[in-house]
Protein backbone atom coordinates (compact mmCIF):
# COMPACT_ATOMS: atom_id res chain seq x y z
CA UNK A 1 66.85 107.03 130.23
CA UNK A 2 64.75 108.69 133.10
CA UNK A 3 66.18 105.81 135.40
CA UNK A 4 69.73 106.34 134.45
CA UNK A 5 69.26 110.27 134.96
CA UNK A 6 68.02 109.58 138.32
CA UNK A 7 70.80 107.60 139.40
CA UNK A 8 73.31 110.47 138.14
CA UNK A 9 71.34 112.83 140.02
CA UNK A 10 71.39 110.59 143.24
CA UNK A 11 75.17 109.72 142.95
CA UNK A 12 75.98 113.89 141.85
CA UNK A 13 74.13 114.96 145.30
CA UNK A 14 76.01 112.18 147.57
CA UNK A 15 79.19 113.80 145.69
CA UNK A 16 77.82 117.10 147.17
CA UNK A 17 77.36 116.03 150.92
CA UNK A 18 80.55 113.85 150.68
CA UNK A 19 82.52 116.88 149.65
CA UNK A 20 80.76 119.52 151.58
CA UNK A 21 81.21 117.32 155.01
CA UNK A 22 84.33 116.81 153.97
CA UNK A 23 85.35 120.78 153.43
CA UNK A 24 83.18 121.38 157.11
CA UNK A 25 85.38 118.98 158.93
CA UNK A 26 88.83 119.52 157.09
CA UNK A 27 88.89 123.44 157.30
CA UNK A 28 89.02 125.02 160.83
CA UNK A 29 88.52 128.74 159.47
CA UNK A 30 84.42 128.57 159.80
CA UNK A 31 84.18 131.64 157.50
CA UNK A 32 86.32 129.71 154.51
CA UNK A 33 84.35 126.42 155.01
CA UNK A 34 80.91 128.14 154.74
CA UNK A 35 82.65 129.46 151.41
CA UNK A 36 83.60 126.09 150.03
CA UNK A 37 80.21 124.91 151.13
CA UNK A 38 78.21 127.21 149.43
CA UNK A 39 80.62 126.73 146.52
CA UNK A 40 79.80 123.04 146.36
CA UNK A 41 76.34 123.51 146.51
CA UNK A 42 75.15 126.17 143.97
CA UNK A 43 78.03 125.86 141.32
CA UNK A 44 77.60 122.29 140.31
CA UNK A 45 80.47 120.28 139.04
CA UNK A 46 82.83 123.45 139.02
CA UNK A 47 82.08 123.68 143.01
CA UNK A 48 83.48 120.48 143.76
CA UNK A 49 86.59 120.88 141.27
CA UNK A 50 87.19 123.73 142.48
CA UNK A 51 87.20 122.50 146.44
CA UNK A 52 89.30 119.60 145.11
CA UNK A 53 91.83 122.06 144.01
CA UNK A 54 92.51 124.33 145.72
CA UNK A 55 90.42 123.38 149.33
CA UNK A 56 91.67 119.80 149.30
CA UNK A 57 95.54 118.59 150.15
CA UNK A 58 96.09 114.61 149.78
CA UNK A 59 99.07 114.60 151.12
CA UNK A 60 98.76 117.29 154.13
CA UNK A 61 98.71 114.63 156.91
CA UNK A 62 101.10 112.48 155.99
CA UNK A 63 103.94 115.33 154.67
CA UNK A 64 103.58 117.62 157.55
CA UNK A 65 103.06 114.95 160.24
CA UNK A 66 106.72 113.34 159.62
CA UNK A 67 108.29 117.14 159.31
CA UNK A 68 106.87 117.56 162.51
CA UNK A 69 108.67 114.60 164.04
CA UNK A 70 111.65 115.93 162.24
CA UNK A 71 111.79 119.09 163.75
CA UNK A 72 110.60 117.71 167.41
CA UNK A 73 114.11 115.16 167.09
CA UNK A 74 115.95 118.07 166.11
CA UNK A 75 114.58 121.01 168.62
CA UNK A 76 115.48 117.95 171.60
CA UNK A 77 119.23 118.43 170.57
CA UNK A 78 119.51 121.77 171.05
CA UNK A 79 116.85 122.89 173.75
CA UNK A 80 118.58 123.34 176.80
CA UNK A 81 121.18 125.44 175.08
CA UNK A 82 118.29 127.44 173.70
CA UNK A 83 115.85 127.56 176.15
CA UNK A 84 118.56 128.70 179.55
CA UNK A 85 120.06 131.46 176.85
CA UNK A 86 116.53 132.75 176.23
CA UNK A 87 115.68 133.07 179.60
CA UNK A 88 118.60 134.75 180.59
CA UNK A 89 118.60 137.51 177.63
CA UNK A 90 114.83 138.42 178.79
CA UNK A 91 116.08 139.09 182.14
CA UNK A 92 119.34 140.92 181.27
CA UNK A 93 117.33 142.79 179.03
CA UNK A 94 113.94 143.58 180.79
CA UNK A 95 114.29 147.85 179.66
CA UNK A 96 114.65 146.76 176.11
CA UNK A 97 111.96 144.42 175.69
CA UNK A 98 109.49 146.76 178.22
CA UNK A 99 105.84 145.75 177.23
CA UNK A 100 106.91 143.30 174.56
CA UNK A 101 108.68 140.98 176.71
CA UNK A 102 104.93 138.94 176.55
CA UNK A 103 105.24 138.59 173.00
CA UNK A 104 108.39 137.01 173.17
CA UNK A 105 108.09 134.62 176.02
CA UNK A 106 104.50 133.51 174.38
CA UNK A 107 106.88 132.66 171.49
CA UNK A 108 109.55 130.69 173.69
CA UNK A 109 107.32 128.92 175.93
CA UNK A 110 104.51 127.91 174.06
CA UNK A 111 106.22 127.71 170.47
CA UNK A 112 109.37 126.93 171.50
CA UNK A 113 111.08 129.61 169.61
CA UNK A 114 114.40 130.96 170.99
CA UNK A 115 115.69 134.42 171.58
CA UNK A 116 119.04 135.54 171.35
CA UNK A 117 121.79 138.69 171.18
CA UNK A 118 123.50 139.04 168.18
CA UNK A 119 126.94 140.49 166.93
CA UNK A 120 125.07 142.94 164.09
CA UNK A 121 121.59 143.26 162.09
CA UNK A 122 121.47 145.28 159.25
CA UNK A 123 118.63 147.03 157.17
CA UNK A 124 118.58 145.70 154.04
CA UNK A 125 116.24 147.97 151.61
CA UNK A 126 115.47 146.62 148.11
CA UNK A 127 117.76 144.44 146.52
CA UNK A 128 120.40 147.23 145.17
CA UNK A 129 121.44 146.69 148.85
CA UNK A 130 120.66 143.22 149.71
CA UNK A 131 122.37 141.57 146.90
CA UNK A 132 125.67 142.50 147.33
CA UNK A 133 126.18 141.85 151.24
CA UNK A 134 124.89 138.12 150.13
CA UNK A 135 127.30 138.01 147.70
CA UNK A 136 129.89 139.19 150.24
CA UNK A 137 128.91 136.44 153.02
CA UNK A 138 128.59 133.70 150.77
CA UNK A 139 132.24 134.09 149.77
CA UNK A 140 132.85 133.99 153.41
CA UNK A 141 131.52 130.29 153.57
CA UNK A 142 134.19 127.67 154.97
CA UNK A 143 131.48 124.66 155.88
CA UNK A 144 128.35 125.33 155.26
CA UNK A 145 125.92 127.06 152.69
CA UNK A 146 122.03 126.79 153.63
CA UNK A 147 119.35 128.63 151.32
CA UNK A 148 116.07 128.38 150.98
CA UNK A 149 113.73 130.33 148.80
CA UNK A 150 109.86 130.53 147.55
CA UNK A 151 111.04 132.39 143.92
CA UNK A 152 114.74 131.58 142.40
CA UNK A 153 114.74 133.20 138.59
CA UNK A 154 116.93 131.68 136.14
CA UNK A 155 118.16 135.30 135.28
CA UNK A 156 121.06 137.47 135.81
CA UNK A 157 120.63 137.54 139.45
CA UNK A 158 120.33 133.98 140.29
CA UNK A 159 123.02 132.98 137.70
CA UNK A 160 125.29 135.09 139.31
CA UNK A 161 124.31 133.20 143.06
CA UNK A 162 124.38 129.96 141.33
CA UNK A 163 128.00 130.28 140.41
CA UNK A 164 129.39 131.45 143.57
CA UNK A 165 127.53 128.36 144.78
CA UNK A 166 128.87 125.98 142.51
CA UNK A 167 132.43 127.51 143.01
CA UNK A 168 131.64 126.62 146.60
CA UNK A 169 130.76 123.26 146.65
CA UNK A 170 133.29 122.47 144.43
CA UNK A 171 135.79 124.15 147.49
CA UNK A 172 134.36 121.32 149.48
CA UNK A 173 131.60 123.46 151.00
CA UNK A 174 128.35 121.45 152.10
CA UNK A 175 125.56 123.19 149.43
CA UNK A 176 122.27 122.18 150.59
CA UNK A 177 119.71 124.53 148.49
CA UNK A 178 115.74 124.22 148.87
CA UNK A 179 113.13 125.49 146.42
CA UNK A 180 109.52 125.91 146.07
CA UNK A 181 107.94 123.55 143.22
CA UNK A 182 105.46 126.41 142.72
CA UNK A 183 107.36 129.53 142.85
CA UNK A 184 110.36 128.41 141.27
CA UNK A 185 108.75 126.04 138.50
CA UNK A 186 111.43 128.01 135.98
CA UNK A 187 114.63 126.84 137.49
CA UNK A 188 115.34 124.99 134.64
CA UNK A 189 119.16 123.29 134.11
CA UNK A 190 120.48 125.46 137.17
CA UNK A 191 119.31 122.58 139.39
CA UNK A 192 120.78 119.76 137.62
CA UNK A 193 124.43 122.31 137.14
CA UNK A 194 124.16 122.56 141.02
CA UNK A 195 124.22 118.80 141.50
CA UNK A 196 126.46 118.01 139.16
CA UNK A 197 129.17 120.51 141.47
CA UNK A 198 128.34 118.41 144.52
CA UNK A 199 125.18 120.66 146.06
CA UNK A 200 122.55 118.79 147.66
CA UNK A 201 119.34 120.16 145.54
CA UNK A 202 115.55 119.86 146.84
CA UNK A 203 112.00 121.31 145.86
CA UNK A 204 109.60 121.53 148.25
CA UNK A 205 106.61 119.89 147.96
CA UNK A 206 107.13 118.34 144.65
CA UNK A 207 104.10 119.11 142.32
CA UNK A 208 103.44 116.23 139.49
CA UNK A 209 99.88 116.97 138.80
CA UNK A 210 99.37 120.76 139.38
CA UNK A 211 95.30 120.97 139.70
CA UNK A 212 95.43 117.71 141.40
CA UNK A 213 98.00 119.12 144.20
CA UNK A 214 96.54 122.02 145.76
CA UNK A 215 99.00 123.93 143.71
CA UNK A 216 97.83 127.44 145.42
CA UNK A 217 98.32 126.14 149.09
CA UNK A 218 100.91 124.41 151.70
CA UNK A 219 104.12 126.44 149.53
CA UNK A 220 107.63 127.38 150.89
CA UNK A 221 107.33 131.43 151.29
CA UNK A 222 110.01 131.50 153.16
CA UNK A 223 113.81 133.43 152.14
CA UNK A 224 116.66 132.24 153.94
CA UNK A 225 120.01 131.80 153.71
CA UNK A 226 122.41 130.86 156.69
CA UNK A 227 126.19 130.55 156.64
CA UNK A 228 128.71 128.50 158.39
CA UNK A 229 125.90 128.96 161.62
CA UNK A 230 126.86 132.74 161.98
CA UNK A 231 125.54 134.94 159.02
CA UNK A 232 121.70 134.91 157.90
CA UNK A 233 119.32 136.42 155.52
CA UNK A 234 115.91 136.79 156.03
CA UNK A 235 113.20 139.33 154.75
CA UNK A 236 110.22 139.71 151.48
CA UNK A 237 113.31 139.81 148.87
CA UNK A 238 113.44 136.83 146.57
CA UNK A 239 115.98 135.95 144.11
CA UNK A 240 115.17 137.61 141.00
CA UNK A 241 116.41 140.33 138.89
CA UNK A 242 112.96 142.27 139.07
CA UNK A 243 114.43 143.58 143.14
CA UNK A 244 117.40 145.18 141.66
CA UNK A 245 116.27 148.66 140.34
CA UNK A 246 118.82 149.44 138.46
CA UNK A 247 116.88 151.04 135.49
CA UNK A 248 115.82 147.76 133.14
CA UNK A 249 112.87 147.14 134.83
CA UNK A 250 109.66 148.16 133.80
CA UNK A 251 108.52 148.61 137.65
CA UNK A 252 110.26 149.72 140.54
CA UNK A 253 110.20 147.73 143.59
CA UNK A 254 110.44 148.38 146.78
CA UNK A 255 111.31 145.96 149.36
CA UNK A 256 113.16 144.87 152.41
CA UNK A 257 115.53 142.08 153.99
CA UNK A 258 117.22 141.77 157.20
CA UNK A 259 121.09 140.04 157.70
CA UNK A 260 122.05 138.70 160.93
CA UNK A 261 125.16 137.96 162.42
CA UNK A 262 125.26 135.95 165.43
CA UNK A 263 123.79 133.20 167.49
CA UNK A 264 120.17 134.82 166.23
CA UNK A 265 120.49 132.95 163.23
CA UNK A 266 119.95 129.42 165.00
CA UNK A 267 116.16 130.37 164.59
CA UNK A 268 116.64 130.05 160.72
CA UNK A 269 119.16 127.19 161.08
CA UNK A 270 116.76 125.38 162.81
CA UNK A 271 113.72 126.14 160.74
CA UNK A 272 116.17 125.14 158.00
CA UNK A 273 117.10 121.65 158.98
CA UNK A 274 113.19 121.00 159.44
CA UNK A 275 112.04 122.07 156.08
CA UNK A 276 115.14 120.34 154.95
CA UNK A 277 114.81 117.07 156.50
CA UNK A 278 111.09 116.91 155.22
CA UNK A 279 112.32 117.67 151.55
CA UNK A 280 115.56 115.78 151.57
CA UNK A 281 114.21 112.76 153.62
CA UNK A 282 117.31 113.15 155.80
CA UNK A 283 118.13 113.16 159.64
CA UNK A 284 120.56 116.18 159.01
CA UNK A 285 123.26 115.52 162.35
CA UNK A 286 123.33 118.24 164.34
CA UNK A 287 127.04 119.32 165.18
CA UNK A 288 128.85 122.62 166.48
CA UNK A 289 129.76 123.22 162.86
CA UNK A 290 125.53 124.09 162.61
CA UNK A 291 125.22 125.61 165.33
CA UNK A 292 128.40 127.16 166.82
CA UNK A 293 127.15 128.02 170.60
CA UNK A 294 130.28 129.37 171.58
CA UNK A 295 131.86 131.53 169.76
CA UNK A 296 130.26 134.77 170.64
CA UNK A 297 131.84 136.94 173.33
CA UNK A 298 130.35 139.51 175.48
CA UNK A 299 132.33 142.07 173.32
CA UNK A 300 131.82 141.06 170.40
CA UNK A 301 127.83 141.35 170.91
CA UNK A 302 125.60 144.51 169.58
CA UNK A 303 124.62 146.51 172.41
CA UNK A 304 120.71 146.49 173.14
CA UNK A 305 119.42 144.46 170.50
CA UNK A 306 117.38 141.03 170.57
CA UNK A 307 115.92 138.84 167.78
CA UNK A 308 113.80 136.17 167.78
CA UNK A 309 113.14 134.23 164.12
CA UNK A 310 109.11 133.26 164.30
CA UNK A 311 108.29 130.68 161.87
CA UNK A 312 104.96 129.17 161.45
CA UNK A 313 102.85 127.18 158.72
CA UNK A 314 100.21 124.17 158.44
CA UNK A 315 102.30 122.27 160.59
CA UNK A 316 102.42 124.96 163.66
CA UNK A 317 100.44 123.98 166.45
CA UNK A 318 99.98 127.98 167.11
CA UNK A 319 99.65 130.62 164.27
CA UNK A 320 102.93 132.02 165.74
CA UNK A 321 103.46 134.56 163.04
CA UNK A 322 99.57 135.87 163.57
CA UNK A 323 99.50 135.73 166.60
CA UNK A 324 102.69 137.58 166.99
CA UNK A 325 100.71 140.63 164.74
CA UNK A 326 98.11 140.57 166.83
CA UNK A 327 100.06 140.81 170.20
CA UNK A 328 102.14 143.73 168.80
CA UNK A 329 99.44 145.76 167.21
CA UNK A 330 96.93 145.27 170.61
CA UNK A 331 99.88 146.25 173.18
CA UNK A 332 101.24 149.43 171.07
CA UNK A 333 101.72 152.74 173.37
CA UNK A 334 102.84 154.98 170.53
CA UNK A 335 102.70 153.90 167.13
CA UNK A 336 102.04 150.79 165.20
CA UNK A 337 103.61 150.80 161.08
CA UNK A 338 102.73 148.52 158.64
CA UNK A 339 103.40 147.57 155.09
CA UNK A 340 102.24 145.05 153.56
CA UNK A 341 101.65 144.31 149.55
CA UNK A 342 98.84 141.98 150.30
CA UNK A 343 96.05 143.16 153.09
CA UNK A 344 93.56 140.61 153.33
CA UNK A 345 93.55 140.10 157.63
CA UNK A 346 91.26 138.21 159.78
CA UNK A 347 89.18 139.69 162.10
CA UNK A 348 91.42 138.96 164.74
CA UNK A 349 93.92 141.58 163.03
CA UNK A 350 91.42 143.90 162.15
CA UNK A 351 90.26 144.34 165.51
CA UNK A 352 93.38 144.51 167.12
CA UNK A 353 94.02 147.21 164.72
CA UNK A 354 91.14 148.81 165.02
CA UNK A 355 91.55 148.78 169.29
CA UNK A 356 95.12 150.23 168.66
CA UNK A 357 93.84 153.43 166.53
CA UNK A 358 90.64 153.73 169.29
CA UNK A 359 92.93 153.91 172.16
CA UNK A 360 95.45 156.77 169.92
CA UNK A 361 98.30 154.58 168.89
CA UNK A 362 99.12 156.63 165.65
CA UNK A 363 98.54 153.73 163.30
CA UNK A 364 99.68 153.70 159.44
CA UNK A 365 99.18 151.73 156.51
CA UNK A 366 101.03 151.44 153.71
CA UNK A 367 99.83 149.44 150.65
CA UNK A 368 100.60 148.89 146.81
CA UNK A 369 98.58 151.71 144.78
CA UNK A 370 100.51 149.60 141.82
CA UNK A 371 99.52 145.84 142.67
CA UNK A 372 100.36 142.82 140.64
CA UNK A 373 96.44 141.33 141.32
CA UNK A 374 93.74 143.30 140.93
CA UNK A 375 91.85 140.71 142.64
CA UNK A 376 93.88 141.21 145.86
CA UNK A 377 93.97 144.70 145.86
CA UNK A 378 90.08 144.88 145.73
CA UNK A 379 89.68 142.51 148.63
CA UNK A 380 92.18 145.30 150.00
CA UNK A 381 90.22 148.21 149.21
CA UNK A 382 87.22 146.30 150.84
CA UNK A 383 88.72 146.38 154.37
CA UNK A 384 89.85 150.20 154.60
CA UNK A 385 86.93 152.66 155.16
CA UNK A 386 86.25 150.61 158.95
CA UNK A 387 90.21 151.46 159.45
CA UNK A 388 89.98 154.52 158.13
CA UNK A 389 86.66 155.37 160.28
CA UNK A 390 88.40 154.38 163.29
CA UNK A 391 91.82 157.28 162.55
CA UNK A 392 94.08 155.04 160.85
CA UNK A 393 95.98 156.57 158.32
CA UNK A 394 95.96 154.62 155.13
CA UNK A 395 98.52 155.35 152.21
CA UNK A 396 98.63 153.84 148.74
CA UNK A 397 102.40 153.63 147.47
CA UNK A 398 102.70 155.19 144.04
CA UNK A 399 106.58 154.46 142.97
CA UNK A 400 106.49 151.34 141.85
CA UNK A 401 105.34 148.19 143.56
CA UNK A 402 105.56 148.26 147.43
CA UNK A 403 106.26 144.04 148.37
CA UNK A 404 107.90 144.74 151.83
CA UNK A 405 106.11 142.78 154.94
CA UNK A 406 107.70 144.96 157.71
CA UNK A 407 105.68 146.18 161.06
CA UNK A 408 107.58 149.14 163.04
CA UNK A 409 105.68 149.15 166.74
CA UNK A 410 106.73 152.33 169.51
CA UNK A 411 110.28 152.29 169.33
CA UNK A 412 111.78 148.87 170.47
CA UNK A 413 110.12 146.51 168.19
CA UNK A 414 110.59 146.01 164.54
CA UNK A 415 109.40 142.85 162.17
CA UNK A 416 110.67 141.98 158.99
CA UNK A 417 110.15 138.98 157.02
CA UNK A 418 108.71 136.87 154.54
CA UNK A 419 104.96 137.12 155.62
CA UNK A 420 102.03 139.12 154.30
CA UNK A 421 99.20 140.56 155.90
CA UNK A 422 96.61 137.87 154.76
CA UNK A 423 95.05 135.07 155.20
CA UNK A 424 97.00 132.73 152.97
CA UNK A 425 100.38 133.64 155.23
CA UNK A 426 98.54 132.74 158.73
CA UNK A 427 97.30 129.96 157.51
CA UNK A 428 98.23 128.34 154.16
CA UNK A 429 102.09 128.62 153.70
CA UNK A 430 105.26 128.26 155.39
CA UNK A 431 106.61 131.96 156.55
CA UNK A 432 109.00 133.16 158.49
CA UNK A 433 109.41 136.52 160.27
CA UNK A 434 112.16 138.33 162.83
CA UNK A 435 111.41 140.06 165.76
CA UNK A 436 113.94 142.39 166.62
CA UNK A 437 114.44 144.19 169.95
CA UNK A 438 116.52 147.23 168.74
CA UNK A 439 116.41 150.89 169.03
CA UNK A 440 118.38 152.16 166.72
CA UNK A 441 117.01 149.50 164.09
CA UNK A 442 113.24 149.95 165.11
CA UNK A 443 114.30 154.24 164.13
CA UNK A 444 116.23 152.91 160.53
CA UNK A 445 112.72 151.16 159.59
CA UNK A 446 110.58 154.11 160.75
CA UNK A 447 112.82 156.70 158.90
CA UNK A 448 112.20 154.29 155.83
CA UNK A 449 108.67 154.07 156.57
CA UNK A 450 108.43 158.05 156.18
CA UNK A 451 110.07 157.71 153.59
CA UNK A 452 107.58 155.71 151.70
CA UNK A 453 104.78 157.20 152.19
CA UNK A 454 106.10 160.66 151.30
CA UNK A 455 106.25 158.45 147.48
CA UNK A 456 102.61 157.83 148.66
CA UNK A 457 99.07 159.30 148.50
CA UNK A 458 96.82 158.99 151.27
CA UNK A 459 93.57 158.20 151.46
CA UNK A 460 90.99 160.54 152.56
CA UNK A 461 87.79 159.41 154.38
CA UNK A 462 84.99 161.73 152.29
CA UNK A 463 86.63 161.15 149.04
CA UNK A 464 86.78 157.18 149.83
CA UNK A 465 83.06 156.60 150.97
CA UNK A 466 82.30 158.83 147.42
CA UNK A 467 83.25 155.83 145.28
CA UNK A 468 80.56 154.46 143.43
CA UNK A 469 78.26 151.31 144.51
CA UNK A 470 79.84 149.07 142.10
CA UNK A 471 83.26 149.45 142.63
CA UNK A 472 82.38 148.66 146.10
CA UNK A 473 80.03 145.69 145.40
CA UNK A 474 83.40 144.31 142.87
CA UNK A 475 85.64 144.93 146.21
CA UNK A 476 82.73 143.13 148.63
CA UNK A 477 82.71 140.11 146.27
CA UNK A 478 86.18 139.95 146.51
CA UNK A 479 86.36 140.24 149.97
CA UNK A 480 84.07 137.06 150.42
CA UNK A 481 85.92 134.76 147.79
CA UNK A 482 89.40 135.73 149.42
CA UNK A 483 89.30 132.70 152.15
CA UNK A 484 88.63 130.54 150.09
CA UNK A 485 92.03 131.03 147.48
């Protein structure tokens, strides 16, 4: 018996060292891997299920290594188009982009992400407004329907886009319609109603065994939709019934989307026919029809306005989408606004925030004071008495739930998208934001970003540091176990 224990013992701590090498050499962020380590080590048996879990993909490799030879066949097509027009816009519109113009061409050159003019971009806030200008454009379609979403409800909402995109396909539309396995695990019958009208159907990242899949990492956050090449949707606002505030909802929420008309939406085409050729195991042809190149005029184009659709995820060379923050926050003049429902940054973000509020750049905050974790929002609360030590202004939305992931910096640059300010969005999931170079839209967010916080309480340094030493311990702990989920 003592011999067999032995042998348990010697086999459980190889386990250990096996799994703990493993965790060192697989995770790059050194902060999470001393997590998983420590994990491993003084929680036996749950350490290493839990690393398996939710540390450990099987199939991360092999997945993202063929979408990235996907998307490199695809981006060859359609470069020289992309890359000239960029070039050309920067230097056409050198006022406009001021400052910023480093942020963009770091984008372009080094992630190969285009910039382009566009014929209109509109504000889309919550989804009393977003809903019906999708319904609108997707009634428009002629060839092509392209969505793509991390939560699709079975409810009144999605019904409502599922017919119209049945009706369509059955027009002779091409229906091509992505879903997260994980955030849209509900879908239920709509999927096998879509296919039966002709529409191409896909999840991404099929889950079969959930704890044995990493269930928690590598999902689809993204939200877009793109139409016949010249109308997209892009922003925080899934679809689900719970955005509409129309009084049968328990909580009110507050969010905000983004549609584009023009050649701007190529970004989201693109990104698009990657995720899509990964999921669908196609080699989607590329064709004018995708990407119409020239049927924009020089009148038809909104004066002064840029945008450039930044995608990144675990198969981006580059944390575009962080790095993008960071630029923006670090080279601010004026003011730098953010709202996130999620605050859990690096110290890369944290510092460049901090270095934006040292140097007077009126920074603001705005976060849930209604969240739907508690665990998140303590990890929150952890990280704002150094901001708020430093003069940024910090403001806790009391309405309802506050999901938006929009940044407003001086008065030229606005971003809008589908990624938070965490961790798990650098890092972990597939996001995509716009960067628009716009005036008059970079005013419409700030006006909405007043608006907000006058639903919100701020925080006040003396009362903050007051809170007792075990709500701050709770938020510390949570801090420290955020990497690592």
């Amino acid at each position: 018996m003592t011999k067999l224990v032995f042998i348990i013992e010697l086999v459980y701590i190889v386990m250990v060292l096996v799994v703990s090498i493993k965790a060192i050499y697989d995770t790059h962020d050194s902060v999470k891997a001393l997590g998983y380590v420590l994990i491993i080590i003084f929680i036996p048996v749950v350490g290493i299920l839990f690393y398996v879990s939710f540390g450990l993909n099987y199939r991360k490799r092999k997945l993202y290594s063929k979408k990235i030879i996907y998307n490199d066949a695809l981006f060859e097509q359609v470069k020289q188009y992309t890359l000239l027009s960029s070039h050309q816009e920067m230097e056409k519109h050198k006022d406009l982009l001021g400052d910023k113009v480093g942020i963009a061409e770091m984008m372009l050159s080094k992630s190969r992400l285009p910039l382009f003019p566009v014929e209109d971009v509109k504000l889309l806030v919550n989804g009393e407004e977003k809903f019906p200008e999708v319904f609108e454009v997707l009634e428009k379609a002629k060839h092509h329907i392209h969505i793509e979403y991390y939560i699709y409800a079975n409810d009144e909402i999605g019904n409502k886009v599922k017919d119209i995109l049945i009706r369509k396909a059955k027009e002779g539309v091409e229906v091509r319609f992505i879903y997260d396995d994980f955030g849209s695990r509900r879908l239920g019958k709509m999927e096998k109603e879509l296919r039966a009208a002709g529409a191409e159907v896909y999840p991404f990242y099929k889950i079969i065994i959930p704890m044995l899949a990493s269930r928690m990492n590598y999902r689809n956050h993204r939200k877009i939709i793109v139409v016949d090449g010249k109308y997209g949707f892009v922003g925080g606002i899934n679809i689900d019934d719970r955005y509409i505030n129309n009084g049968k909802n328990r909580l009110f929420w507050r969010d905000t989307h983004l549609m584009v008309k023009g050649q701007a939406i190529f970004g989201l085409q693109y990104t698009f026919i990657g995720d899509w050729n990964f999921c669908a195991g196609q080699q989607l042809e590329l064709s004018e029809a995708y990407f119409p190149i020239h049927t924009m005029t020089p009148d038809s184009l909104r004066p002064n306005s840029l945008v450039q659709m930044v995608d990144s995820g675990p198969d981006s060379e580059l944390a575009n989408i962080m790095l993008t923050f960071m630029g923006a926050i670090a080279i601010a003049k004026n003011r730098v606004y953010i709202t996130t429902p999620y605050f859990i940054p690096n110290g890369t973000i944290m510092n460049a925030i901090k270095f934006a509020a040292l140097k007077g750049v009126d920074v603001r905050l705005l976060v849930p004071g209604i969240s739907d974790s508690r665990f998140v929002n303590a990890a929150s609360c952890s990280n704002y008495r150094e901001l708020l030590d430093v003069g940024v202004r910090i403001y806790r939305y009391q309405k309802g739930f506050v999901h938006s992931k929009t940044m407003v910096v001086d008065d030229n640059l606005s971003i809008i998208g589908s990624a938070n300010m965490d961790i798990r969005s650098y890092d972990l999931d597939f996001e995509i934001n716009a960067s628009v170079f716009d005036k008059k839209l970079n005013k419409e967010l700030a006006d909405v970003f007043m608006d907000d916080i006058s639903e919100s309480i701020e925080l006040d340094l003396m009362i903050w540091k007051r809170r007792s030493r075990l709500v701050k311990l709770g938020e510390r702990i949570a801090r420290l176990l955020s990497p690592l989920l």
